[in-house]
PDB file of N, CA and C in Angstrom:
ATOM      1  N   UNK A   1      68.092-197.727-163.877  1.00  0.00           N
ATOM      2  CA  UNK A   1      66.999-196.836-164.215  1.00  0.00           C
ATOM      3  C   UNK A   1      66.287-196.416-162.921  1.00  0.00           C
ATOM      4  N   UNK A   2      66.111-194.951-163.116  1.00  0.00           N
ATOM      5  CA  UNK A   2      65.422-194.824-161.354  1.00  0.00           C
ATOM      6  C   UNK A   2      64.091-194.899-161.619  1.00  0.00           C
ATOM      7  N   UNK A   3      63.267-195.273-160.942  1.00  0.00           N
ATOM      8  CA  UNK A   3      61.498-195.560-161.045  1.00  0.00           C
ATOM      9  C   UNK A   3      61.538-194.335-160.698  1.00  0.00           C
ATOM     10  N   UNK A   4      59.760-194.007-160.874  1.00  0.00           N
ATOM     11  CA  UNK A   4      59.308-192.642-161.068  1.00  0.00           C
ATOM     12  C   UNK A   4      58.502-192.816-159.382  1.00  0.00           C
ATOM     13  N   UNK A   5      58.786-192.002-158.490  1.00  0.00           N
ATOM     14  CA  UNK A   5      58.488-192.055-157.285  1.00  0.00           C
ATOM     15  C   UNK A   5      57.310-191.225-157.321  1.00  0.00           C
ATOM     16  N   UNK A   6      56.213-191.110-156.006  1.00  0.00           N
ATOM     17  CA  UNK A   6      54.877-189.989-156.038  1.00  0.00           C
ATOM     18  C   UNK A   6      55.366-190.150-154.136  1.00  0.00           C
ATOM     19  N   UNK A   7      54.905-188.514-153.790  1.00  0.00           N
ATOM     20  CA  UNK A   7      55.415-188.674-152.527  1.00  0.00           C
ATOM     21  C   UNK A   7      54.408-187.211-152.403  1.00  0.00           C
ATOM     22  N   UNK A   8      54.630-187.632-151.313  1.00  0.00           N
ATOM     23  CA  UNK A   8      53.681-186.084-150.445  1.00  0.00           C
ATOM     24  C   UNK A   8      54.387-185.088-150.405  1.00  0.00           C
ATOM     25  N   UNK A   9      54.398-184.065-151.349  1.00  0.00           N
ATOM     26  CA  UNK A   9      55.562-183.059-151.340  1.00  0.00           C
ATOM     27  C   UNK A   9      54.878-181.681-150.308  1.00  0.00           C
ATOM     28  N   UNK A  10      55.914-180.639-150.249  1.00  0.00           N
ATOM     29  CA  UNK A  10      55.645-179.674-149.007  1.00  0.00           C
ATOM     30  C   UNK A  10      54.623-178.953-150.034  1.00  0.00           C
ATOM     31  N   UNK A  11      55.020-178.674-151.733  1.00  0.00           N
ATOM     32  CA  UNK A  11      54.270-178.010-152.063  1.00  0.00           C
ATOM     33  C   UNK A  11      52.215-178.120-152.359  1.00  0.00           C
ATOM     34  N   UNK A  12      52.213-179.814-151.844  1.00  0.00           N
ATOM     35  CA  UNK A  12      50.803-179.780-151.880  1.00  0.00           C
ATOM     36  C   UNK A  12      50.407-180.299-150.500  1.00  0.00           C
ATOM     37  N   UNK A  13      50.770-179.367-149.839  1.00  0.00           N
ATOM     38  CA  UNK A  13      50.454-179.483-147.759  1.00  0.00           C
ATOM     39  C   UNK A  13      49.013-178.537-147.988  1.00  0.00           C
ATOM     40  N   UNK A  14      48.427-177.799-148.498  1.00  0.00           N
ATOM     41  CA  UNK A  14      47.506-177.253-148.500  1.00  0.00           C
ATOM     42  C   UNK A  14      46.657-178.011-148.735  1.00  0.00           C
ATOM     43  N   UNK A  15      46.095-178.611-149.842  1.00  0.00           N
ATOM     44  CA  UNK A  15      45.515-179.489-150.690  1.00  0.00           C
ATOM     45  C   UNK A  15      45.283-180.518-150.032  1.00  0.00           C
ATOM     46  N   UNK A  16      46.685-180.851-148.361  1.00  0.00           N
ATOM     47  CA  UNK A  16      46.062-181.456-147.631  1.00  0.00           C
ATOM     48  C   UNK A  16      45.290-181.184-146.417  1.00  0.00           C
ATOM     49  N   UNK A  17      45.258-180.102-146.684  1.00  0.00           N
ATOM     50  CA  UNK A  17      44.397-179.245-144.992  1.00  0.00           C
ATOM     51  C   UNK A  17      45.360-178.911-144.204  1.00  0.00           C
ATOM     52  N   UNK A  18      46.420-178.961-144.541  1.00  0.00           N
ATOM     53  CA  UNK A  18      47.705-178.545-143.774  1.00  0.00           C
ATOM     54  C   UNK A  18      48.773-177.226-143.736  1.00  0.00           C
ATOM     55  N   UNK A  19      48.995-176.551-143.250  1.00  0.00           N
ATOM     56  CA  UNK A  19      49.850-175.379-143.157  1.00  0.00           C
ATOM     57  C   UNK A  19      51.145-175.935-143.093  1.00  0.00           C
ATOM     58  N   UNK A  20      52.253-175.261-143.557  1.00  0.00           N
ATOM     59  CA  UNK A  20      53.126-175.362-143.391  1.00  0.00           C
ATOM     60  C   UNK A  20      53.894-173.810-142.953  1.00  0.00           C
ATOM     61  N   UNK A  21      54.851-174.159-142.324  1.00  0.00           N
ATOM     62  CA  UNK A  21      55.927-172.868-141.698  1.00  0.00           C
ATOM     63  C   UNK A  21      56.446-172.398-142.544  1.00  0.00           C
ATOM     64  N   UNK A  22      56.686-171.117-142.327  1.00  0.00           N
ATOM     65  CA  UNK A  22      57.559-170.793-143.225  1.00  0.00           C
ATOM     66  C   UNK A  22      59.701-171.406-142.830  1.00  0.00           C
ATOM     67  N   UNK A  23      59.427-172.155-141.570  1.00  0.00           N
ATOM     68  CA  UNK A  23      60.834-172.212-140.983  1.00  0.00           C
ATOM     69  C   UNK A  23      61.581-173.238-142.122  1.00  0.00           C
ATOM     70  N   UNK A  24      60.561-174.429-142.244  1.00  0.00           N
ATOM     71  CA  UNK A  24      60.879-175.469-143.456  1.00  0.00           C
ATOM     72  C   UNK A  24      61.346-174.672-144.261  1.00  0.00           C
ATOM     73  N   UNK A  25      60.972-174.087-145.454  1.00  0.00           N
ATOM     74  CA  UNK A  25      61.285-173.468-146.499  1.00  0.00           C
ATOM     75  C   UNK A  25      62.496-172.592-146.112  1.00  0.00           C
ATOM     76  N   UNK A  26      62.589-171.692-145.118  1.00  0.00           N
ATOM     77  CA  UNK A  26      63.437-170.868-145.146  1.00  0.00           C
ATOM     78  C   UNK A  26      64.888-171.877-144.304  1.00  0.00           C
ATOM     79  N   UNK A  27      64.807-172.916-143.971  1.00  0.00           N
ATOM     80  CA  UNK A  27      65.521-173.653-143.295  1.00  0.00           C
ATOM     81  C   UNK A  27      66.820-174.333-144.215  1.00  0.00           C
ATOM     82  N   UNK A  28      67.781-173.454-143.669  1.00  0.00           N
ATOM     83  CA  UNK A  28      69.185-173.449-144.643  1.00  0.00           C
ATOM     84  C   UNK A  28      70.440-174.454-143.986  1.00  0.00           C
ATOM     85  N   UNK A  29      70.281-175.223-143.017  1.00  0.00           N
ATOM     86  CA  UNK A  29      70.726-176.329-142.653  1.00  0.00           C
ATOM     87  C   UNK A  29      70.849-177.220-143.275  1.00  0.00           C
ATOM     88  N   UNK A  30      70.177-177.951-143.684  1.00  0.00           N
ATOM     89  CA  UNK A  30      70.063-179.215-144.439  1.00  0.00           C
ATOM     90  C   UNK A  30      70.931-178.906-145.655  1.00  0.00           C
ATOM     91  N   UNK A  31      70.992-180.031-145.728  1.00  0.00           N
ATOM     92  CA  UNK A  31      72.468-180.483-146.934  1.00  0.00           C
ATOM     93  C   UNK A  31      71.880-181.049-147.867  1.00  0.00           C
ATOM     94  N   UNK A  32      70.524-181.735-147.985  1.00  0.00           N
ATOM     95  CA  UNK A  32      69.961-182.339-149.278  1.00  0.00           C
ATOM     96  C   UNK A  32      68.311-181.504-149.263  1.00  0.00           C
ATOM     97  N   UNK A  33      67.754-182.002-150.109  1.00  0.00           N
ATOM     98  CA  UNK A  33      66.292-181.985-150.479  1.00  0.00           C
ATOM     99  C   UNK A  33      65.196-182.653-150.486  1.00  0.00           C
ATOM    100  N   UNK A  34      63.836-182.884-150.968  1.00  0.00           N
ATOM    101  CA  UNK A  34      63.507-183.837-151.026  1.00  0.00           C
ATOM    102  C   UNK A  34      63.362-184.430-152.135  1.00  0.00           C
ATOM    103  N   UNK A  35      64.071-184.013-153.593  1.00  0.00           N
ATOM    104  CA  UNK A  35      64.101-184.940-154.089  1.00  0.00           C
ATOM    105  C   UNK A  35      65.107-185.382-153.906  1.00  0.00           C
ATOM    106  N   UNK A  36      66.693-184.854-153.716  1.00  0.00           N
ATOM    107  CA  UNK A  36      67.374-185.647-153.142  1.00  0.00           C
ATOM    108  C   UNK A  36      67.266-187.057-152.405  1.00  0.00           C
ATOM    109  N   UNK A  37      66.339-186.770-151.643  1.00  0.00           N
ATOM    110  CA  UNK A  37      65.366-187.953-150.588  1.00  0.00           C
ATOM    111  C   UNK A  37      65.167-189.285-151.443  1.00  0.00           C
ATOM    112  N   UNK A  38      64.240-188.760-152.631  1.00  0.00           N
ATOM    113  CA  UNK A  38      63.601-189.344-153.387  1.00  0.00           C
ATOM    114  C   UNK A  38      64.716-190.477-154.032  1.00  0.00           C
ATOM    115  N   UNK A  39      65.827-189.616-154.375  1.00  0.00           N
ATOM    116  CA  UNK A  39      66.259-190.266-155.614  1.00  0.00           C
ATOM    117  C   UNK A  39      66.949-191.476-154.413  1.00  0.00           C
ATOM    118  N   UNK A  40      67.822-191.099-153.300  1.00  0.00           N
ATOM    119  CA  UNK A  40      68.514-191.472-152.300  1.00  0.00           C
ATOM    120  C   UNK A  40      67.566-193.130-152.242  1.00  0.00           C
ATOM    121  N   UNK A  41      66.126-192.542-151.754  1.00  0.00           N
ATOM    122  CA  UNK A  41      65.658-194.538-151.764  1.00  0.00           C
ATOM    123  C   UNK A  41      65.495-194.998-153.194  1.00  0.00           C
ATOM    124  N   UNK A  42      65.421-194.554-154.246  1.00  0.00           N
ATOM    125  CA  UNK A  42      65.239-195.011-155.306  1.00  0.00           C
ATOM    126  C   UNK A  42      66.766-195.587-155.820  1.00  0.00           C
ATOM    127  N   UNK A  43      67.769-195.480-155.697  1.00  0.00           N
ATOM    128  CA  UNK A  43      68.894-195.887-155.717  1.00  0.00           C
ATOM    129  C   UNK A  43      69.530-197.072-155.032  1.00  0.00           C
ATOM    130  N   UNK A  44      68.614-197.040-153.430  1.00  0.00           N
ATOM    131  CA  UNK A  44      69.060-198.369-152.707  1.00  0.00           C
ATOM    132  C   UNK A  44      68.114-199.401-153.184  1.00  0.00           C
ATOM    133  N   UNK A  45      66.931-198.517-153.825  1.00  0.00           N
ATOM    134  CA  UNK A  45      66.167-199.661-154.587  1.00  0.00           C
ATOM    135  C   UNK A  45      66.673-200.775-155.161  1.00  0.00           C
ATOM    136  N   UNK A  46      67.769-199.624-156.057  1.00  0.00           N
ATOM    137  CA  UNK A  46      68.112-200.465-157.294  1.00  0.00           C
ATOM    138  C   UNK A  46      68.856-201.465-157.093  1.00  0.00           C
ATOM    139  N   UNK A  47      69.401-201.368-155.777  1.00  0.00           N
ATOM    140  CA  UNK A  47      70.794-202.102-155.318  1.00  0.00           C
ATOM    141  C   UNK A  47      72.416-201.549-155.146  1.00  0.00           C
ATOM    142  N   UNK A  48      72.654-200.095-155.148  1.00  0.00           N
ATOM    143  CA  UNK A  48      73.264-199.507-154.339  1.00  0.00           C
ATOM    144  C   UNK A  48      73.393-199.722-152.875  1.00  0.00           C
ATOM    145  N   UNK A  49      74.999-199.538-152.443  1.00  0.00           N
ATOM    146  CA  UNK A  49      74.989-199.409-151.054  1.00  0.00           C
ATOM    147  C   UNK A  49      75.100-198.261-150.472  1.00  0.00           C
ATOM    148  N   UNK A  50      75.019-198.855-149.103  1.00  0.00           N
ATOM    149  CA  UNK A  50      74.534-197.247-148.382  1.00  0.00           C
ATOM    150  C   UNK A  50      76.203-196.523-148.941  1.00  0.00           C
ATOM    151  N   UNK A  51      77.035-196.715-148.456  1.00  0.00           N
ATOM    152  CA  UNK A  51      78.585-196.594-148.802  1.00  0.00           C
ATOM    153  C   UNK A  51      78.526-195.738-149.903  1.00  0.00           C
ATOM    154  N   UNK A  52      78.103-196.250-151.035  1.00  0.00           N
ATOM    155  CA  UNK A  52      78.023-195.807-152.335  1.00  0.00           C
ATOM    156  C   UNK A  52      77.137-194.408-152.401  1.00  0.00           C
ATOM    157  N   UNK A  53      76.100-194.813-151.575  1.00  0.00           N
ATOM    158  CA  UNK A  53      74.613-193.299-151.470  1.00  0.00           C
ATOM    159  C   UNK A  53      76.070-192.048-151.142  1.00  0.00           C
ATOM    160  N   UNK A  54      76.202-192.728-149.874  1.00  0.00           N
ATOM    161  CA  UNK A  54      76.862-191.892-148.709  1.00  0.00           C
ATOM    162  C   UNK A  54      77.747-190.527-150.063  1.00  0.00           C
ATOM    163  N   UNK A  55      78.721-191.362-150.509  1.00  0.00           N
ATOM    164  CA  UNK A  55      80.260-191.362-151.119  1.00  0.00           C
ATOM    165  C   UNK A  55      79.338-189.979-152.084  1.00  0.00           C
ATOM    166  N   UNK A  56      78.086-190.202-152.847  1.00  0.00           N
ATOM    167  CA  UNK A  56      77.496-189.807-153.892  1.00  0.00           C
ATOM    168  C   UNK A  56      77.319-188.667-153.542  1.00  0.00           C
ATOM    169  N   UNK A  57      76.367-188.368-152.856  1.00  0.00           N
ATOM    170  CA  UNK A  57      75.987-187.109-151.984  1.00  0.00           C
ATOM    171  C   UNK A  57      76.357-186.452-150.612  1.00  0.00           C
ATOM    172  N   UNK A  58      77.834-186.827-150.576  1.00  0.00           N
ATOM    173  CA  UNK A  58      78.687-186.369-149.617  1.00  0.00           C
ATOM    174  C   UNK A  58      77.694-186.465-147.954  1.00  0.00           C
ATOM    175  N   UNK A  59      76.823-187.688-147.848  1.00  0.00           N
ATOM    176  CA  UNK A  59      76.626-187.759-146.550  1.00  0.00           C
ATOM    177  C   UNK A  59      77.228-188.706-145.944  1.00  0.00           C
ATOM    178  N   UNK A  60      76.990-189.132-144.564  1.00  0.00           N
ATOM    179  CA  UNK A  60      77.753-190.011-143.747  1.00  0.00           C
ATOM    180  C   UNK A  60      76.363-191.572-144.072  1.00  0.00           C
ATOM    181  N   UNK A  61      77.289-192.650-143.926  1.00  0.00           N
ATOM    182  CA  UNK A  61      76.642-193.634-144.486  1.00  0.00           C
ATOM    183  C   UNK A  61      75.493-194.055-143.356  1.00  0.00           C
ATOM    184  N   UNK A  62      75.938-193.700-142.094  1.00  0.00           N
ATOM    185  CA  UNK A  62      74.574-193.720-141.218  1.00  0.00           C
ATOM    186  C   UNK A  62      73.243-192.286-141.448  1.00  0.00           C
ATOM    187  N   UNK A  63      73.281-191.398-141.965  1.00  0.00           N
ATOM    188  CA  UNK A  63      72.511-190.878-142.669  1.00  0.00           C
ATOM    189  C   UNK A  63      71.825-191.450-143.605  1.00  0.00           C
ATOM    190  N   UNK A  64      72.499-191.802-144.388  1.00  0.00           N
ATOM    191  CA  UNK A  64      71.939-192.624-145.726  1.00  0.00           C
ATOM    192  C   UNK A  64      70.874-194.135-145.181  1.00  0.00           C
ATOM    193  N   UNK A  65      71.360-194.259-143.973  1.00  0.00           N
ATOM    194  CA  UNK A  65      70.781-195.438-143.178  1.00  0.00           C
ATOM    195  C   UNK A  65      68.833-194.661-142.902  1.00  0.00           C
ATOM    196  N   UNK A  66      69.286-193.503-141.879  1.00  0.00           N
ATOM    197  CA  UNK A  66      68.403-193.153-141.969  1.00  0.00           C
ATOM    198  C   UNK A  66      67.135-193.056-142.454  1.00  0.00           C
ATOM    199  N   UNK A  67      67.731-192.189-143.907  1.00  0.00           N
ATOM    200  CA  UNK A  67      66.265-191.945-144.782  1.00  0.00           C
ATOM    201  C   UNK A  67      65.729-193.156-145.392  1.00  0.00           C
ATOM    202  N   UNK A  68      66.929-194.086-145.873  1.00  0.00           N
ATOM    203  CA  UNK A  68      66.456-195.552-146.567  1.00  0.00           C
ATOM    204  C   UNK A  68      65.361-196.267-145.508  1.00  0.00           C
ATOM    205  N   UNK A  69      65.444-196.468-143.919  1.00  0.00           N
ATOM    206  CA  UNK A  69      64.432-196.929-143.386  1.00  0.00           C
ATOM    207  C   UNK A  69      63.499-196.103-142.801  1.00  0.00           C
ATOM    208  N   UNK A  70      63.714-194.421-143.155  1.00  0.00           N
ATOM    209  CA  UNK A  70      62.322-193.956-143.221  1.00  0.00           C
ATOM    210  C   UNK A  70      62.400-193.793-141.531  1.00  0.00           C
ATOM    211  N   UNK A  71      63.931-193.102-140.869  1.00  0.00           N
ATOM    212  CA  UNK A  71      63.750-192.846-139.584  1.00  0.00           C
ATOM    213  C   UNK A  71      63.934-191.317-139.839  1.00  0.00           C
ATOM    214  N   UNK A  72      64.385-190.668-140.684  1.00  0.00           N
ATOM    215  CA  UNK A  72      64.142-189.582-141.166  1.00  0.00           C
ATOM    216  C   UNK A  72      63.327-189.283-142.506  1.00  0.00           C
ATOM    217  N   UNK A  73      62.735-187.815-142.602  1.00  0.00           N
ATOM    218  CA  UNK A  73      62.202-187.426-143.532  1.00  0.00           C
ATOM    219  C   UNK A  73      61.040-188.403-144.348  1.00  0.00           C
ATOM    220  N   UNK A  74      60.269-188.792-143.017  1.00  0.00           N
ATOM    221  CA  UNK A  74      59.305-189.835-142.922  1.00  0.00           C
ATOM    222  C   UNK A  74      58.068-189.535-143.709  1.00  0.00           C
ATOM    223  N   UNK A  75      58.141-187.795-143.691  1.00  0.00           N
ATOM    224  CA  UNK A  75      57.111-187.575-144.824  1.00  0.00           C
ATOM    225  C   UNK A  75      56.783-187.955-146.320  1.00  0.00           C
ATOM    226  N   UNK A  76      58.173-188.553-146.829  1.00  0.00           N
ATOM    227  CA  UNK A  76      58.000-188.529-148.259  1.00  0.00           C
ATOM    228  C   UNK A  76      58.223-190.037-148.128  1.00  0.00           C
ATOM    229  N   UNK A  77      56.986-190.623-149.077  1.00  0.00           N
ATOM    230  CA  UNK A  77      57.172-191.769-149.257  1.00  0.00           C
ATOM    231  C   UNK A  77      57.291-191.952-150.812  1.00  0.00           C
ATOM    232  N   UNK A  78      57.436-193.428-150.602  1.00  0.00           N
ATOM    233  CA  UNK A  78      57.883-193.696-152.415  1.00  0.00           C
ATOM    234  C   UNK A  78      56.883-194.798-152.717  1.00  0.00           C
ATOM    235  N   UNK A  79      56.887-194.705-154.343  1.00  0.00           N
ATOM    236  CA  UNK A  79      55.858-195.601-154.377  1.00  0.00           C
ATOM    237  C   UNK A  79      55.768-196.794-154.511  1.00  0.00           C
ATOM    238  N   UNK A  80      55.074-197.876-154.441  1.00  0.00           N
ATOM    239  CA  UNK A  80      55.721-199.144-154.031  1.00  0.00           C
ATOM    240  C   UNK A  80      55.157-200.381-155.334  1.00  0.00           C
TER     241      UNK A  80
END
């Protein structure tokens, strides 16, 4: 079962006194999202391996390393 995560999303950056670019949004690189993100630690939560993340969403398992310790996409946290 995936827990229900709360995270600082791009769409309420205002609300925090914050601007955002338009480069984020229009930024067509990236291969996932943020809920992608979301679900990605909510999965190693559960006890998934990175292997398994990786295999799921066609990333490389040191990616998956990444976001799980929050060395990428540091903005969105989950709730604890």
């Amino acid at each position: 079962m995936v827990r229900e995560c709360s995270f600082r999303s791009l769409d309420n950056y205002e609300t925090m006194g914050k601007e955002m670019s338009n480069y984020w949004q229009n930024h067509n690189h990236r291969k996932i999202d943020p809920n992608d993100v979301m679900l990605i630690k909510a999965l190693r939560q559960e006890g998934l391996t990175l292997t398994e993340i990786a295999e799921k969403f066609e990333l490389t398992k040191s990616h998956v390393s990444k976001i799980v310790n929050n060395k990428t996409w540091k903005h969105l946290e989950t709730a604890t």
